[in-house]
Protein backbone atom coordinates (compact mmCIF):
# COMPACT_ATOMS: atom_id res chain seq x y z
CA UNK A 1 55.49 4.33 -40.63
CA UNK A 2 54.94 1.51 -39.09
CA UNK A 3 54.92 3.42 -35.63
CA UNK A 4 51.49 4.65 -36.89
CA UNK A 5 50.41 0.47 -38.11
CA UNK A 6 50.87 -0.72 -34.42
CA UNK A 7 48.92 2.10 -32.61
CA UNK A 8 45.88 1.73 -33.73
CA UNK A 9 46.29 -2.08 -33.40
CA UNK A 10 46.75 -2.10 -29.61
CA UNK A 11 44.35 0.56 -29.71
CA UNK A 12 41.93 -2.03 -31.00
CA UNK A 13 42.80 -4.65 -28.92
CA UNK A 14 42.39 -2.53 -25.37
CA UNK A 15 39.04 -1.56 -27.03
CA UNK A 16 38.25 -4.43 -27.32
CA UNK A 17 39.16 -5.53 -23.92
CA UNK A 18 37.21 -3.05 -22.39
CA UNK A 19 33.68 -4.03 -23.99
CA UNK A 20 34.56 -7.70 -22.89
CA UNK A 21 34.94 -6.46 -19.39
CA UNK A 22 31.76 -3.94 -19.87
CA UNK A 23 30.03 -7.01 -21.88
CA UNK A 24 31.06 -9.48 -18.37
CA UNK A 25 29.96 -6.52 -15.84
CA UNK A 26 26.39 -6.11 -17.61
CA UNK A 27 26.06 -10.02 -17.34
CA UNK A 28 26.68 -10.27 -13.71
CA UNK A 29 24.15 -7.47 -13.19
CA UNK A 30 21.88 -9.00 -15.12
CA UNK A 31 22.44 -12.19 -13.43
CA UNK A 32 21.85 -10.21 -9.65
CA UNK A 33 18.12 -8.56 -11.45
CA UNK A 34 17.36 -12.25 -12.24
CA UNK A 35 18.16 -13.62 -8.89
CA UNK A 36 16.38 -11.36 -6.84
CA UNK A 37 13.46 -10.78 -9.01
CA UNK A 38 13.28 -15.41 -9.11
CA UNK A 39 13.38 -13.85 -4.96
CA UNK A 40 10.60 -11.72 -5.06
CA UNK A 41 8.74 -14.20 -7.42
CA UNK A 42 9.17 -16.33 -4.64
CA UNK A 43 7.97 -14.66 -1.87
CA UNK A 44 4.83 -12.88 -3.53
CA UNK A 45 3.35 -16.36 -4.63
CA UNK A 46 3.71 -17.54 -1.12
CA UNK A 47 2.33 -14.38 0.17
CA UNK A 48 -0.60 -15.01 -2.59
CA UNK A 49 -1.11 -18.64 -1.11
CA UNK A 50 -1.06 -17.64 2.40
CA UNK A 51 -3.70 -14.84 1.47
CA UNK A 52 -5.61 -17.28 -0.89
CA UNK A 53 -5.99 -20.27 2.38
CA UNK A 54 -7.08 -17.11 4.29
CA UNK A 55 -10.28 -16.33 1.75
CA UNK A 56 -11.04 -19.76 1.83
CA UNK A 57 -11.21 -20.45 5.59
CA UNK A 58 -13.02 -17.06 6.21
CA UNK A 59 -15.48 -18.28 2.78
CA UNK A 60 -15.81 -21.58 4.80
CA UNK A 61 -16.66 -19.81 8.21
CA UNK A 62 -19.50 -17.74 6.68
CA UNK A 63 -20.90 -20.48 5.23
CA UNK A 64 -21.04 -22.55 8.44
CA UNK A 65 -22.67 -19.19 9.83
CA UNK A 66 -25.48 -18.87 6.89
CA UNK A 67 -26.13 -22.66 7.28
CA UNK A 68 -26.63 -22.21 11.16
CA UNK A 69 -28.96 -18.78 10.51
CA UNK A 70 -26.04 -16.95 12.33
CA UNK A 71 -27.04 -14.10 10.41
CA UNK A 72 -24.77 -11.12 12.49
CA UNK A 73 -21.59 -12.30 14.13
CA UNK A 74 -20.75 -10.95 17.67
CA UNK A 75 -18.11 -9.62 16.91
CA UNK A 76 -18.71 -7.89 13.56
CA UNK A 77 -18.50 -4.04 13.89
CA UNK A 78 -22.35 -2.23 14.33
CA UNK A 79 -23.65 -5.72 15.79
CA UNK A 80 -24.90 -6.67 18.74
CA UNK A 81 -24.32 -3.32 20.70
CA UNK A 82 -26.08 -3.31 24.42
CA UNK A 83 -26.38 0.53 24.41
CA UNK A 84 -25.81 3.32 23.36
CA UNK A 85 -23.55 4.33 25.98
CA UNK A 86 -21.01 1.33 24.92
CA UNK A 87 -18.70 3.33 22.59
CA UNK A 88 -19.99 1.43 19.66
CA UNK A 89 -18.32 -1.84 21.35
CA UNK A 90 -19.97 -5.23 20.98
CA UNK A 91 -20.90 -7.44 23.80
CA UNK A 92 -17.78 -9.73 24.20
CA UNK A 93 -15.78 -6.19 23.33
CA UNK A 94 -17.45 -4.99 26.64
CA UNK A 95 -16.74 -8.12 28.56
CA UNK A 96 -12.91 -7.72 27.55
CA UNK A 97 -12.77 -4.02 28.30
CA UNK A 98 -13.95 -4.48 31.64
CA UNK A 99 -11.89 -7.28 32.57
CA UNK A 100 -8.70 -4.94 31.12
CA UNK A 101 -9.97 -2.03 33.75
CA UNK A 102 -10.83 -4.30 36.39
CA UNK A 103 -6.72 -6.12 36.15
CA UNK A 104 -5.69 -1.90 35.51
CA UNK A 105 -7.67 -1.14 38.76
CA UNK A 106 -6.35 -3.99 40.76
CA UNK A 107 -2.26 -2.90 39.96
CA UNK A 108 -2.90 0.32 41.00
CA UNK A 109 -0.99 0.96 43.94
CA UNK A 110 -2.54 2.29 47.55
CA UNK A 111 -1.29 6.57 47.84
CA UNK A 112 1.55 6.08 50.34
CA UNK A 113 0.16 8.15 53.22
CA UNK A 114 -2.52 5.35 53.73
């Protein structure tokens, strides 16, 4: 009889071992969500003040413009178009793309037999 005492004893106590070490496993996982959500906390509010200094210096630029009666910047998409033959591109877009054709038309090579 007191085969069947001390069975359910140890029984007990391995039981119990096994939560402790399911009980310590859950903490450390816990402890890794914490960590890398404090890491993505992190990163997000610098992202936020990086996009927030952004607002602000494009808020300040249109005001300069407004206060100068730059009503259309040259560069703003559907302004300041020469013709319609321009591929919708502003004027200093057309001054870039021809400089980029006139470097591409330079490196071309001469045909060999010349």
């Amino acid at each position: 009889m007191q085969r069947l005492v001390a069975a359910p004893r140890t029984d007990m106590f391995l039981g119990f071992f096994d939560q402790r070490k399911q009980i310590q496993a859950l903490r450390q996982d816990m402890d890794d969500l914490q960590r890398a959500m404090k890491g993505l906390d992190l990163e997000w509010s610098e992202m936020y003040e990086r996009l927030r200094s952004l607002l602000a210096k494009l808020a300040k630029r249109d005001l300069r413009a407004a206060a100068n009666g730059d009503d259309v910047r040259e560069d703003a998409p559907g302004g300041a178009v020469e013709a319609p033959g321009d591929l919708g591109l502003t004027a200093s877009q057309m001054t870039h793309q021809n400089r980029i054709l006139a470097r591409r038309h330079r490196m071309q090579l001469p045909p060999k037999g010349e």
